[in-house]
N, C-alpha and C. Protein backbone atom coordinates (compact mmCIF):
# COMPACT_ATOMS: atom_id res chain seq x y z
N UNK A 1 0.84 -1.19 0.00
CA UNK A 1 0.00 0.00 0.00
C UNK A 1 0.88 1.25 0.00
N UNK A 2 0.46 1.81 -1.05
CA UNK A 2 1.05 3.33 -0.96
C UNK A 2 1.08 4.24 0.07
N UNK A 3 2.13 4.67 1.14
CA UNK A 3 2.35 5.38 2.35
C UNK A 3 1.10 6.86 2.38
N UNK A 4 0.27 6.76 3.20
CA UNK A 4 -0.51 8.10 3.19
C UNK A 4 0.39 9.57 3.42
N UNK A 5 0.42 10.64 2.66
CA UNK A 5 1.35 11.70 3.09
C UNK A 5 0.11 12.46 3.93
N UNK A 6 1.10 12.85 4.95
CA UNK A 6 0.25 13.45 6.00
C UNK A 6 1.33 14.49 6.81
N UNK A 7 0.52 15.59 7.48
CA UNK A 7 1.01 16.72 7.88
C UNK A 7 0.76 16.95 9.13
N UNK A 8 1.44 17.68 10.08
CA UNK A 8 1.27 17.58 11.44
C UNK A 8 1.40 19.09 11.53
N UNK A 9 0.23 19.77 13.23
CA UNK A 9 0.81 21.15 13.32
C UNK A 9 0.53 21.16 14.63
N UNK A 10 1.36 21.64 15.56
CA UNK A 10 0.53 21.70 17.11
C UNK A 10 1.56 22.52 17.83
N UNK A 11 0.90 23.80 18.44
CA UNK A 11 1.53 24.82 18.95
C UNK A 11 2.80 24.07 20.23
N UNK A 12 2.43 23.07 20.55
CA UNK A 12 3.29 22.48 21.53
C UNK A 12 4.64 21.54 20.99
N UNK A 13 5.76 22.38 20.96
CA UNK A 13 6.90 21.72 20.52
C UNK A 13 7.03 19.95 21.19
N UNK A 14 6.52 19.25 22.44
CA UNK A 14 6.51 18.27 22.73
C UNK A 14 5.89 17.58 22.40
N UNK A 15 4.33 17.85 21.83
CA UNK A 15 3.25 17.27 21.19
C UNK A 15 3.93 16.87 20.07
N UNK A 16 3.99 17.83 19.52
CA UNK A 16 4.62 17.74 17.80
C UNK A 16 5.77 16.81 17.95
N UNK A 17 7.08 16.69 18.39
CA UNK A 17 7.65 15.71 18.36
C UNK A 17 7.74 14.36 18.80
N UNK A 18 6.33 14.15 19.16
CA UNK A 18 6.32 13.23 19.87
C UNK A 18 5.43 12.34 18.71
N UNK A 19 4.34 13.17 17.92
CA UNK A 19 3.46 12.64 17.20
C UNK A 19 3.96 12.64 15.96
N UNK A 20 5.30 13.84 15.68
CA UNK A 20 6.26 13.25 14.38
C UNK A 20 6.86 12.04 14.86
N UNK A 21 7.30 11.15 15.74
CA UNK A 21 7.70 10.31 15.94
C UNK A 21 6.68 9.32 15.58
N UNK A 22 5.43 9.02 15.88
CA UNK A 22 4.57 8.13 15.95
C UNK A 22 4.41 7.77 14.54
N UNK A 23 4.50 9.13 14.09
CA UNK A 23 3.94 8.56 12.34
C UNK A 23 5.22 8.40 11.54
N UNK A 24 6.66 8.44 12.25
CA UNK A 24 7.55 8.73 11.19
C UNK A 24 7.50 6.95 11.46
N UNK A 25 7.44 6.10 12.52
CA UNK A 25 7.59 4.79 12.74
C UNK A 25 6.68 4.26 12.08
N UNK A 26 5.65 5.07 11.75
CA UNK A 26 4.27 3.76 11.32
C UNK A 26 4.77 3.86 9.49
N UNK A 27 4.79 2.74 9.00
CA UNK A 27 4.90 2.64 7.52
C UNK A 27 4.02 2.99 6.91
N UNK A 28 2.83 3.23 7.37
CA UNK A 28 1.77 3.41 6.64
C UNK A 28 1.34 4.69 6.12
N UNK A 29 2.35 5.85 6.90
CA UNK A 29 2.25 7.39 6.70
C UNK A 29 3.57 7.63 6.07
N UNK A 30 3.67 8.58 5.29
CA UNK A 30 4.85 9.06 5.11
C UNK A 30 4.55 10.79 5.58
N UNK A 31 5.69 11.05 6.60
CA UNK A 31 5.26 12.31 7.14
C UNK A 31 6.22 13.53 6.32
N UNK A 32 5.13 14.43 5.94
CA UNK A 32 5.59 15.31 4.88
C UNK A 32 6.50 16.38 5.68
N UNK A 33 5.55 17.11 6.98
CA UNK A 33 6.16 18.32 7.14
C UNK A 33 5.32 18.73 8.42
N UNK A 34 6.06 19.38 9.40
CA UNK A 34 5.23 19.53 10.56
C UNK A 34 5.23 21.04 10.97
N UNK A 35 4.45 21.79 11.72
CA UNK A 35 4.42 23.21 11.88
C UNK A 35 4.32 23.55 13.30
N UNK A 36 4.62 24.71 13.68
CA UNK A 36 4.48 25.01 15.43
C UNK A 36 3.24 25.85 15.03
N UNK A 37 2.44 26.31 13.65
CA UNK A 37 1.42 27.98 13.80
C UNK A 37 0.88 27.02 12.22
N UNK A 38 -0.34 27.85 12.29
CA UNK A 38 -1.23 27.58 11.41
C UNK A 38 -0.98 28.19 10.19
N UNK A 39 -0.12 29.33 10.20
CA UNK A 39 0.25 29.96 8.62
C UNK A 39 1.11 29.42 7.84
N UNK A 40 2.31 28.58 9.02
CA UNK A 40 2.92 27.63 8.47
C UNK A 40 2.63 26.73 8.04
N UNK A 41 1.54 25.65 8.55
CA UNK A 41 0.71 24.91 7.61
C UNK A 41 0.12 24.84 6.56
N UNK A 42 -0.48 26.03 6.45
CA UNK A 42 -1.01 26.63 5.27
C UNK A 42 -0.17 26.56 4.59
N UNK A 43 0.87 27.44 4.17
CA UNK A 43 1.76 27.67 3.65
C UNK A 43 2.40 25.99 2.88
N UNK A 44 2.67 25.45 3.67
CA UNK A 44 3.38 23.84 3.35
C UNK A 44 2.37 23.37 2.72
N UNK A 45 1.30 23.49 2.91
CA UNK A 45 -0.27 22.47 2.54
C UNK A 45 -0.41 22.84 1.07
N UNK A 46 -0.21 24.10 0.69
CA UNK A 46 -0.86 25.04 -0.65
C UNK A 46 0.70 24.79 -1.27
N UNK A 47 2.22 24.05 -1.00
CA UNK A 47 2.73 23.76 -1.75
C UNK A 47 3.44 22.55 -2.16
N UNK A 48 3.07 21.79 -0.74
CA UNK A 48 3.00 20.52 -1.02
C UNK A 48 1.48 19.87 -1.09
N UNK A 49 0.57 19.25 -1.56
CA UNK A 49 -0.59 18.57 -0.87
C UNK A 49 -0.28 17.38 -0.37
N UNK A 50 -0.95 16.95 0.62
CA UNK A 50 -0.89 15.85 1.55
C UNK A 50 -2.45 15.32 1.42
N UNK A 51 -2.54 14.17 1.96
CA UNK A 51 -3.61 13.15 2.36
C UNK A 51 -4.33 13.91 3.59
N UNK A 52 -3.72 14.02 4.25
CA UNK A 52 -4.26 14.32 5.76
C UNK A 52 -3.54 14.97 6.45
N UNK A 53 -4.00 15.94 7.06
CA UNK A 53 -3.39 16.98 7.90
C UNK A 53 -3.79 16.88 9.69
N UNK A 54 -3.21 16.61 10.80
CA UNK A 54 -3.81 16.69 11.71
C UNK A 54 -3.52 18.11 12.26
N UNK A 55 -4.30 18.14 12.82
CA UNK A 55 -3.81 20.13 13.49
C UNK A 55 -4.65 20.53 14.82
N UNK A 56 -4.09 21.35 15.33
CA UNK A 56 -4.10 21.05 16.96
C UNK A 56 -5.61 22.27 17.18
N UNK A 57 -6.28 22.07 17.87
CA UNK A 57 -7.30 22.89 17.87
C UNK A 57 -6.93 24.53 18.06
N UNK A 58 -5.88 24.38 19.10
CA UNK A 58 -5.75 25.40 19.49
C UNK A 58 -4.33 26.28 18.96
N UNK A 59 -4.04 26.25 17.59
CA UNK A 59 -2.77 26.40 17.16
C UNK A 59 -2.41 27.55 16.83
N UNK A 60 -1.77 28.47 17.02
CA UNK A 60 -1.21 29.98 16.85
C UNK A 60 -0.88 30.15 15.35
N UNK A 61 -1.87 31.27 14.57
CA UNK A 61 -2.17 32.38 15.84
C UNK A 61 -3.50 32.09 14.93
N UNK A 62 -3.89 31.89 13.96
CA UNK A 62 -5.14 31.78 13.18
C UNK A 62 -6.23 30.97 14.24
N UNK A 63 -5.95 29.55 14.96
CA UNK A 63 -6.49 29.00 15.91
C UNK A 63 -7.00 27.60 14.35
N UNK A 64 -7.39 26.66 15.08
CA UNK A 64 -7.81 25.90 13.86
C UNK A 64 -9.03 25.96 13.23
N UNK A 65 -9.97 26.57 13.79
CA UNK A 65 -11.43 27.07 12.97
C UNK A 65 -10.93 27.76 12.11
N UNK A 66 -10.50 28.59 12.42
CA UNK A 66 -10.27 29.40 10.81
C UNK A 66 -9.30 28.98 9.68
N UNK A 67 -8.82 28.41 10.50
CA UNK A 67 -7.45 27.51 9.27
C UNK A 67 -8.49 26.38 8.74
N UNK A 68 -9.23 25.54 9.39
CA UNK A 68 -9.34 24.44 8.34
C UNK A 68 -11.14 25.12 7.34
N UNK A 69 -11.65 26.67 8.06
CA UNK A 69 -12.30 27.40 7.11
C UNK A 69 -11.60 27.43 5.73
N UNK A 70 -10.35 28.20 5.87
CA UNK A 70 -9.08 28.53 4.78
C UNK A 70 -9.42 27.36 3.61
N UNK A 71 -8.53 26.56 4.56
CA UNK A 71 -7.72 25.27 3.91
C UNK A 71 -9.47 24.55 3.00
N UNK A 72 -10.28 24.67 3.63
CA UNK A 72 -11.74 23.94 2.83
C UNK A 72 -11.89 24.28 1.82
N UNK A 73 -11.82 25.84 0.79
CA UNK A 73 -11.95 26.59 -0.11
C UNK A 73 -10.70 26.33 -0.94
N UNK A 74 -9.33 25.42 -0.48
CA UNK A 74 -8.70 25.13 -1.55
C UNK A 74 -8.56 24.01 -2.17
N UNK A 75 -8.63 23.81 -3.31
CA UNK A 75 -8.48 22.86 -4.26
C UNK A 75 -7.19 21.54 -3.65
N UNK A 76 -7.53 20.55 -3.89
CA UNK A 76 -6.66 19.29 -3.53
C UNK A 76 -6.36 19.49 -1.67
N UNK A 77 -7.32 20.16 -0.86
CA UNK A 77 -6.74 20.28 0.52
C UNK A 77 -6.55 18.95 0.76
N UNK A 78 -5.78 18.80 2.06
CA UNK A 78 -6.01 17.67 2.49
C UNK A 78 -7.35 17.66 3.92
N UNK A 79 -7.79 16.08 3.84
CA UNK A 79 -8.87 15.82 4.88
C UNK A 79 -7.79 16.37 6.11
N UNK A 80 -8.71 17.38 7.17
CA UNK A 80 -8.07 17.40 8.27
C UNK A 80 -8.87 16.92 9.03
N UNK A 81 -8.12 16.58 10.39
CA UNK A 81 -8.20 16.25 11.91
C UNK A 81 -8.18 17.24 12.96
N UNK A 82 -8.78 17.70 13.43
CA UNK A 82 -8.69 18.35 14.79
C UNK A 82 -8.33 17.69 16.11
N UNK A 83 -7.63 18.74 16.76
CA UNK A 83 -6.65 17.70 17.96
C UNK A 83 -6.95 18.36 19.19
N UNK A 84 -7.81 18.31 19.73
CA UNK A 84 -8.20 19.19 21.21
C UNK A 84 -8.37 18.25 21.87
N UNK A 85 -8.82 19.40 23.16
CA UNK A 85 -9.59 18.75 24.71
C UNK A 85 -11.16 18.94 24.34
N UNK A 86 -12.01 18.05 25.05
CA UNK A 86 -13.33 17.72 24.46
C UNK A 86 -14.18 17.82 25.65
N UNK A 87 -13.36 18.89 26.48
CA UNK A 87 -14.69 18.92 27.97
C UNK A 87 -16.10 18.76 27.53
N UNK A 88 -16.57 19.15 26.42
CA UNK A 88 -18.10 19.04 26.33
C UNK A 88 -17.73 18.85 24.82
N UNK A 89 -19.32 18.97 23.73
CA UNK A 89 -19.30 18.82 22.37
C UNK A 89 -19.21 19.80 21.71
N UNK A 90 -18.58 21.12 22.35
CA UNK A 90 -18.72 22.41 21.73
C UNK A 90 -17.51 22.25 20.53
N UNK A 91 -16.73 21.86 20.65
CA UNK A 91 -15.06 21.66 19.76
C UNK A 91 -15.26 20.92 18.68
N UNK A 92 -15.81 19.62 19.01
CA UNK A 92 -16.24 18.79 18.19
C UNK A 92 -16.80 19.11 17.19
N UNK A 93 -18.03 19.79 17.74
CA UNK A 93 -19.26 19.90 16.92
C UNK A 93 -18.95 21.35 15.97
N UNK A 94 -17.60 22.41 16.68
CA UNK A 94 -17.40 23.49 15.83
C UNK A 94 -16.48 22.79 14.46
N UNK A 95 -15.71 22.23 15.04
CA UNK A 95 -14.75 21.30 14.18
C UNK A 95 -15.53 20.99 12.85
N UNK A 96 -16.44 20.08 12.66
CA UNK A 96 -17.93 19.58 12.19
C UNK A 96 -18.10 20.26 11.06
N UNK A 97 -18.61 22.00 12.02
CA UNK A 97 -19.40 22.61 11.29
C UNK A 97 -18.63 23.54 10.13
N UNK A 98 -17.26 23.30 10.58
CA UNK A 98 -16.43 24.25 9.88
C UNK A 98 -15.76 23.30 8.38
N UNK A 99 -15.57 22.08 8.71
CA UNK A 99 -15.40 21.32 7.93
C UNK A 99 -13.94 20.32 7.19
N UNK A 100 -13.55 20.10 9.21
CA UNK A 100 -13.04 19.04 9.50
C UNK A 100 -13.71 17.81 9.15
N UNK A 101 -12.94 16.58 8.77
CA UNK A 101 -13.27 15.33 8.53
C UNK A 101 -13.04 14.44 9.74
N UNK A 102 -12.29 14.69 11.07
CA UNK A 102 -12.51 14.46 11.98
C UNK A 102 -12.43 15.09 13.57
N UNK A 103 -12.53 14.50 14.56
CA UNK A 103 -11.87 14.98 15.77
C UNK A 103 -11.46 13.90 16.91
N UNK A 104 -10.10 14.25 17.65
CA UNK A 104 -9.93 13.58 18.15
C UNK A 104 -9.47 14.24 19.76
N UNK A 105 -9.73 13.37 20.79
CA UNK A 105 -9.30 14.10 21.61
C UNK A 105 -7.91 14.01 21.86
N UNK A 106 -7.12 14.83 23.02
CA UNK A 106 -5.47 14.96 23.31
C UNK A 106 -5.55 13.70 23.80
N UNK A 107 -6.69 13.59 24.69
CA UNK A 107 -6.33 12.79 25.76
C UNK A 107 -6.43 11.19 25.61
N UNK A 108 -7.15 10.90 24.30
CA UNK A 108 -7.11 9.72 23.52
C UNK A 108 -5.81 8.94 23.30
N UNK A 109 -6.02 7.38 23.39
CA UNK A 109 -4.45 6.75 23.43
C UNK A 109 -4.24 7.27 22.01
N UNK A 110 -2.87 7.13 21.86
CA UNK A 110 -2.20 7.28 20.01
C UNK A 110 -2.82 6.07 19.26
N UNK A 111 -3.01 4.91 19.59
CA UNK A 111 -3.85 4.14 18.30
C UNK A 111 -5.20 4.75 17.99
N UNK A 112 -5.82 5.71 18.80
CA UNK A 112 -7.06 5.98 18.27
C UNK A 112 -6.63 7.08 17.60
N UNK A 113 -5.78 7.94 17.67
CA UNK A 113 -5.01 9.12 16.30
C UNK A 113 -4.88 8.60 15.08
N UNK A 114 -3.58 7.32 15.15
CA UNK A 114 -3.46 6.90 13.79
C UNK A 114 -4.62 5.75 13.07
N UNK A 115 -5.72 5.43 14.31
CA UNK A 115 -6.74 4.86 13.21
C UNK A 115 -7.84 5.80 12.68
N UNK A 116 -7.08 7.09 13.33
CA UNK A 116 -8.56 8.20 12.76
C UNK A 116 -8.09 8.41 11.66
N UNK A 117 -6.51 8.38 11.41
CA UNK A 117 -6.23 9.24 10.18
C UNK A 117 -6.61 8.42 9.13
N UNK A 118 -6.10 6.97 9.69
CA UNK A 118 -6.36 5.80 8.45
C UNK A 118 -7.80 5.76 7.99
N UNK A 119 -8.94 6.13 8.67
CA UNK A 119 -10.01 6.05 8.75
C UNK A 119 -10.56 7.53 8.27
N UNK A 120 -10.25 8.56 8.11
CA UNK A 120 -10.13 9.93 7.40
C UNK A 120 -9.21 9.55 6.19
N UNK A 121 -8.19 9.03 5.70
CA UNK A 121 -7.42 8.87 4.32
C UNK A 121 -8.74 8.10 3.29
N UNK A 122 -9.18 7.11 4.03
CA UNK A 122 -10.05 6.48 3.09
C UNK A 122 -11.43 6.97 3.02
N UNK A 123 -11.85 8.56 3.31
CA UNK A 123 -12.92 8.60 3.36
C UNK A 123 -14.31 8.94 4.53
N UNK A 124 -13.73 8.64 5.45
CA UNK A 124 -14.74 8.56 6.52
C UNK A 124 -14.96 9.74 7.21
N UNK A 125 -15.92 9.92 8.10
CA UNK A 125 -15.74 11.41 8.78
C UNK A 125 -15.75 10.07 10.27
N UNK A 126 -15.23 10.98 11.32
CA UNK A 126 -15.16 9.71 12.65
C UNK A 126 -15.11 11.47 13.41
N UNK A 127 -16.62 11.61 14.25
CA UNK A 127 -16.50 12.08 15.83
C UNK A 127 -16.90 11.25 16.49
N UNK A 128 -16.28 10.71 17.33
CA UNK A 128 -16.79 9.76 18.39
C UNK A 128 -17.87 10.44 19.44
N UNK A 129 -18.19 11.65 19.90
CA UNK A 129 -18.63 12.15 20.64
C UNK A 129 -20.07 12.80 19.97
N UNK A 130 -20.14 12.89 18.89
CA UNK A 130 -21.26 13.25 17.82
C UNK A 130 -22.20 12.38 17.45
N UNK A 131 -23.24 12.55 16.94
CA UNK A 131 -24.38 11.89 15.85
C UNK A 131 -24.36 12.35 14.60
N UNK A 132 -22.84 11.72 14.06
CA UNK A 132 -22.76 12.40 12.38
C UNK A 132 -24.26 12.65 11.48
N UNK A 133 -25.04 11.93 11.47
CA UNK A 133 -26.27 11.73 10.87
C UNK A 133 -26.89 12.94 11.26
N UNK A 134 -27.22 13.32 12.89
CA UNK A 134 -27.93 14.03 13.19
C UNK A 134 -28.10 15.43 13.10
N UNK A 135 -26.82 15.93 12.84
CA UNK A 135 -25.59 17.17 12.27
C UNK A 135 -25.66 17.40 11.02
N UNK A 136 -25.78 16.23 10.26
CA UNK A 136 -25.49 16.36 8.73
C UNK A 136 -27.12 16.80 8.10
N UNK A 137 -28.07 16.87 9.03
CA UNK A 137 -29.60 16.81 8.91
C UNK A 137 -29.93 18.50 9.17
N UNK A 138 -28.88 18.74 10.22
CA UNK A 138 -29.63 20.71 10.17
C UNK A 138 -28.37 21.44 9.02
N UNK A 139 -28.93 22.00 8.25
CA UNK A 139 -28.25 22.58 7.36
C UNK A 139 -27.29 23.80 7.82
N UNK A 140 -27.94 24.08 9.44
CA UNK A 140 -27.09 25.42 9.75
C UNK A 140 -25.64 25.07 10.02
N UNK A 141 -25.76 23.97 10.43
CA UNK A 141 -24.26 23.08 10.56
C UNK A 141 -23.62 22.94 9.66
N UNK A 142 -24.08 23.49 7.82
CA UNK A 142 -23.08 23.25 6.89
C UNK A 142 -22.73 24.99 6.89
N UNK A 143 -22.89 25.63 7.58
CA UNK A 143 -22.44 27.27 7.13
C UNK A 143 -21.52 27.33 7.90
N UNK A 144 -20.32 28.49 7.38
CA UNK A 144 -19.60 28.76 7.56
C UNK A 144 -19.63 29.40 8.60
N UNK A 145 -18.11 29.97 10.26
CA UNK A 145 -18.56 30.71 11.09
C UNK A 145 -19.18 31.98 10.00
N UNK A 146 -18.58 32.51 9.34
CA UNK A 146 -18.82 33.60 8.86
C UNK A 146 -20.30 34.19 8.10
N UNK A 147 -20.57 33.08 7.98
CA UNK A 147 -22.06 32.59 7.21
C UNK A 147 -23.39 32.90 8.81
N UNK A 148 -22.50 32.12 9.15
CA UNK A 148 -23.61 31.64 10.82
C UNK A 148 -23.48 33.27 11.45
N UNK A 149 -22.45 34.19 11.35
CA UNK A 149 -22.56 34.93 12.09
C UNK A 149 -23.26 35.86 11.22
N UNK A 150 -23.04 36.41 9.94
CA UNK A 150 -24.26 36.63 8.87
C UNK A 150 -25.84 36.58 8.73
N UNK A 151 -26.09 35.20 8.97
CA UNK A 151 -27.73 35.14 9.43
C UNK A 151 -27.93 35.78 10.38
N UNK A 152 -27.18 35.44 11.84
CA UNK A 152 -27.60 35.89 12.92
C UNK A 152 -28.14 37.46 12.97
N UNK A 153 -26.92 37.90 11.77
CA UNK A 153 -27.42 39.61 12.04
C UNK A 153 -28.59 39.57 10.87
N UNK A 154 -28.72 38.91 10.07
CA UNK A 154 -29.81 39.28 9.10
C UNK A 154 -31.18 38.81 10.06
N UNK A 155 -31.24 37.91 10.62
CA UNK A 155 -32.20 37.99 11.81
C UNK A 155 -32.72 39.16 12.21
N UNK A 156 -31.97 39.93 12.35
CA UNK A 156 -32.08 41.39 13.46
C UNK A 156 -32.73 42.29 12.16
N UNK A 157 -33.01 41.61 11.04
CA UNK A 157 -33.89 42.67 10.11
C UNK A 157 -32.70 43.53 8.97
N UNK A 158 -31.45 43.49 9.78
CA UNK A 158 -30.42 44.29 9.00
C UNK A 158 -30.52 44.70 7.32
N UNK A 159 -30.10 45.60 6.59
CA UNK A 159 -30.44 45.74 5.33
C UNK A 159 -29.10 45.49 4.88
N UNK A 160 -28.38 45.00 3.58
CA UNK A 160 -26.94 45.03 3.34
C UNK A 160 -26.04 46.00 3.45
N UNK A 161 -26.32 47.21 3.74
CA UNK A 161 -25.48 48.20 3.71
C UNK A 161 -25.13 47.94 5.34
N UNK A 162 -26.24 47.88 5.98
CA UNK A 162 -25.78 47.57 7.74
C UNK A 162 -25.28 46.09 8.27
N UNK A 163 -25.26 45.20 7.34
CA UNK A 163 -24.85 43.67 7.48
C UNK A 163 -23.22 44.30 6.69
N UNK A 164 -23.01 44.87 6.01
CA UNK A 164 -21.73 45.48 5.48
C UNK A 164 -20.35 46.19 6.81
N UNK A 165 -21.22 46.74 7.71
CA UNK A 165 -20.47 47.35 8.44
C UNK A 165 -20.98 46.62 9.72
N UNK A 166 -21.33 45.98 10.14
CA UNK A 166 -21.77 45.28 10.97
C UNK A 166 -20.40 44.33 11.16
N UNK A 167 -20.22 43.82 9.71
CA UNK A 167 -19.19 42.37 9.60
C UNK A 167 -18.00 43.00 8.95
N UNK A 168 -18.16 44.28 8.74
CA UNK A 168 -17.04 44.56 8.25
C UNK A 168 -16.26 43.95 6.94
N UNK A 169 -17.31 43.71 6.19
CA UNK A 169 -17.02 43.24 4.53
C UNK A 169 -17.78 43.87 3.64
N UNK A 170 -17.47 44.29 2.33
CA UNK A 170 -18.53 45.14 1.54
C UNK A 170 -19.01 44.74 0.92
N UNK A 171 -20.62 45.18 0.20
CA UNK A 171 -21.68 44.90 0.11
C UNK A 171 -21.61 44.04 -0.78
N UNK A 172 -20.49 43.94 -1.30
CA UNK A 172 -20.31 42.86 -2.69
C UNK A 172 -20.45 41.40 -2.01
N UNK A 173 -19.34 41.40 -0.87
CA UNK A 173 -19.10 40.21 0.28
C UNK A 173 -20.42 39.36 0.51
N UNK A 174 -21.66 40.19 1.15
CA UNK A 174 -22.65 40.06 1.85
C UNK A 174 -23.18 39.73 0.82
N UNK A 175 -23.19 39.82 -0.32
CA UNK A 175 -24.45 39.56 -1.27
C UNK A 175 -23.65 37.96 -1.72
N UNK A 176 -22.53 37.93 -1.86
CA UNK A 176 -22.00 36.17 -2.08
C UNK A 176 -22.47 35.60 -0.85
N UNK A 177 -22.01 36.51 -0.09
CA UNK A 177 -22.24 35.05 1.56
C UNK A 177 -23.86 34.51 1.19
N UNK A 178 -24.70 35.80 1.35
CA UNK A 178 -26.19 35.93 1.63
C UNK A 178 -26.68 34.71 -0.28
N UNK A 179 -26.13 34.61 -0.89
CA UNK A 179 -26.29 33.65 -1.73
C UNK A 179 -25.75 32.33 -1.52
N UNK A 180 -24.85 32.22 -0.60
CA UNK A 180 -24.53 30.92 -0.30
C UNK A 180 -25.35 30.40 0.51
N UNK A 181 -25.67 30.72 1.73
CA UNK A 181 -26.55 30.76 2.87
C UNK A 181 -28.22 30.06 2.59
N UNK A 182 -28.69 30.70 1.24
CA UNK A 182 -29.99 30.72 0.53
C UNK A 182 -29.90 29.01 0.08
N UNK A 183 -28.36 28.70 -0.71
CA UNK A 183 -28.39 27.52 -1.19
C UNK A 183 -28.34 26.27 -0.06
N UNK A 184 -27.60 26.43 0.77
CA UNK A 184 -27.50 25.35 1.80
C UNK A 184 -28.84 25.39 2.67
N UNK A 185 -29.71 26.55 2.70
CA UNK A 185 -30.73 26.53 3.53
C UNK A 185 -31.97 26.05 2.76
N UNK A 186 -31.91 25.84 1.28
CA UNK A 186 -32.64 25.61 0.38
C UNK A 186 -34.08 26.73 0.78
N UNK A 187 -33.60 27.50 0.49
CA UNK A 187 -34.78 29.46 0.79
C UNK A 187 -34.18 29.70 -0.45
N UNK A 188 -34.79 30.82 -0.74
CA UNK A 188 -35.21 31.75 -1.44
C UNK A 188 -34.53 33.10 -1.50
N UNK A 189 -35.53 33.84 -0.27
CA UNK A 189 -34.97 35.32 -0.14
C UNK A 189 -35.05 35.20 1.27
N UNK A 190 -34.56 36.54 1.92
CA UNK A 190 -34.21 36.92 3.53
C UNK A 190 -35.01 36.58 4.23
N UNK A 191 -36.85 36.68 3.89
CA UNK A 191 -37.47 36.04 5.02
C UNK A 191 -37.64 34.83 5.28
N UNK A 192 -37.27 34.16 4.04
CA UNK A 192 -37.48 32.64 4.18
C UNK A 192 -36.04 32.10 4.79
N UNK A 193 -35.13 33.16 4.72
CA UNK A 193 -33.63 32.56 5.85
C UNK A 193 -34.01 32.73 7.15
N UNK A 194 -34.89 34.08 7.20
CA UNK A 194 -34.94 34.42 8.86
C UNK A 194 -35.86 33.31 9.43
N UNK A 195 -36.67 33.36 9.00
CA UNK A 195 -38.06 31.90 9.20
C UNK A 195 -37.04 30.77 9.94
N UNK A 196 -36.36 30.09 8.64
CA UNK A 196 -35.91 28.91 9.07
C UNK A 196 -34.91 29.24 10.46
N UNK A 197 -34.05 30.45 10.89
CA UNK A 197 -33.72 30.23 11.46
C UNK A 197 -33.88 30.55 12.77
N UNK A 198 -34.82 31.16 12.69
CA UNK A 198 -35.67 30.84 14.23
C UNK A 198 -36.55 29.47 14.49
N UNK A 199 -36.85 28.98 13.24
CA UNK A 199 -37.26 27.73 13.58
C UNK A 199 -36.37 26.90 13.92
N UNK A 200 -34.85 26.67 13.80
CA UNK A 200 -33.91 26.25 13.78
C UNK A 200 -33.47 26.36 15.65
N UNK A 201 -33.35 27.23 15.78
CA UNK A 201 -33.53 27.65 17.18
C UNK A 201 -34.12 27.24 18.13
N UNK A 202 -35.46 27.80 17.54
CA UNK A 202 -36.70 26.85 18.50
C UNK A 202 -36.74 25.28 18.88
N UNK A 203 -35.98 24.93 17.88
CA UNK A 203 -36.03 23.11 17.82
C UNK A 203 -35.06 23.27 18.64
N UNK A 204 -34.00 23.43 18.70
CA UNK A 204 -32.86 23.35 19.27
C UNK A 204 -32.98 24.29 20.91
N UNK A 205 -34.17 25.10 21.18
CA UNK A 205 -34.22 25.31 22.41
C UNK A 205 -33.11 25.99 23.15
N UNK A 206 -32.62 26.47 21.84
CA UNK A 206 -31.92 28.35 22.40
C UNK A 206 -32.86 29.25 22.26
C-alpha cells in the first residue's frame, strides 16, 4: 500500500515531536512536514498537498477554525483532523461545522489518532462524541462561522449596507455570503432565511 502523506501542526513543541515520531515509525504514513502555527501549515499544505493533515485545535495564531475554514476553499486540501480537549461537544461539533473530517481528543491513546487518520485517508468522517447523521440533517451546521454569524445579524432585520459594516465586509461580500446561505438553507430570499432560522432555534431550544 502506498504510504498516506500526511502533515502535522501543534503549537506544543513536545506534542509535535512526539506525534512526528509516531507517524515517522508507522509505515503506513509518510510524514511530509510539521508546523508550530497555522500559517505555516497553510503555507506547506498550498505547496506541497498531503492526504491528511492533523492540526491542533488550538494552534497559533489563526487558531484551527479558521485555518481548516481557509484550507476547505482550496483545491486538492487535504482531509483534516482536529486535535483538542473535548470537555463538552462544543469543539467537536465546531470542528464539524467548519469542515473538519474528523476529531480527536489529546487525551485519547495514540492508536485511536493513527486509526482516525487511516479512517479519514479512506474517506470517513469519525466524531466519536457526535451523531454524524444528526448534524449532517440541520443545514445550519453546513455554514460557515462567517455565514452563521451573517444570518444571525440578518435575523435582526439588517439591510446590506448595515450587514456590510456590521461584519465589516462590503456589500459585494454580503451579497455572495447571503447567496450561499440561501443555497444550503434551500430558501429563497431573507425572510425565508430568517423563518428557518428561528425555527432552527426553536427546535434546538436556544
Amino acid at each position: 500500500m502506498t504510504p498516506i502523506d500526511i502533515m502535522l501542526a501543534d503549537g506544543n513543541p513536545l506534542v509535535l515531536s512526539a506525534m512526528s515520531e509516531v507517524f515517522e515509525r508507522d509505515s503506513r504514513f509518510s510524514l511530509v512536514a510539521t508546523s508550530a502555527t497555522a500559517e505555516g501549515f497553510l503555507g506547506m499544505a498550498m505547496r506541497v498537498p498531503v492526504k491528511v493533515g492533523v492540526v491542533d485545535w488550538n494552534i497559533p495564531a489563526l487558531g484551527a477554525e479558521k485555518l481548516i475554514e481557509v484550507m476547505r476553499a482550496q483545491e486538492n486540501a487535504p482531509r483534516l483532523v482536529a486535535y483538542g480537549y473535548d470537555a463538552d461537544e462544543t469543539i467537536p461539533r465546531q470542528a464539524m461545522a467548519v469542515g473538519a473530517a474528523a476529531f480527536v481528543s489529546r487525551a485519547a491513546p495514540t492508536d485511536t489518532l493513527i486509526q482516525t487518520c487511516l479512517d479519514v485517508a479512506n474517506g470517513k468522517m469519525v466524531f466519536p462524541f457526535l451523531d454524524v447523521r444528526e448534524l449532517r440533517t440541520d443545514p445550519i451546521s453546513s455554514l460557515s462561522r462567517k455565514e452563521r454569524a451573517l444570518l444571525e445579524a440578518l435575523s435582526e432585520g439588517l439591510t446590506n449596507n448595515q450587514l456590510s459594516q456590521r461584519l465589516e465586509i462590503s456589500t459585494n461580500t454580503v451579497k455572495f455570503h447571503l447567496s450561499n446561505i440561501f443555497d444550503k438553507l434551500s430558501v429563497k430570499n431573507r425572510a425565508q432565511a430568517i423563518a428557518f432560522y428561528y425555527s432552527s432555534r426553536s427546535k434546538s431550544g436556544s
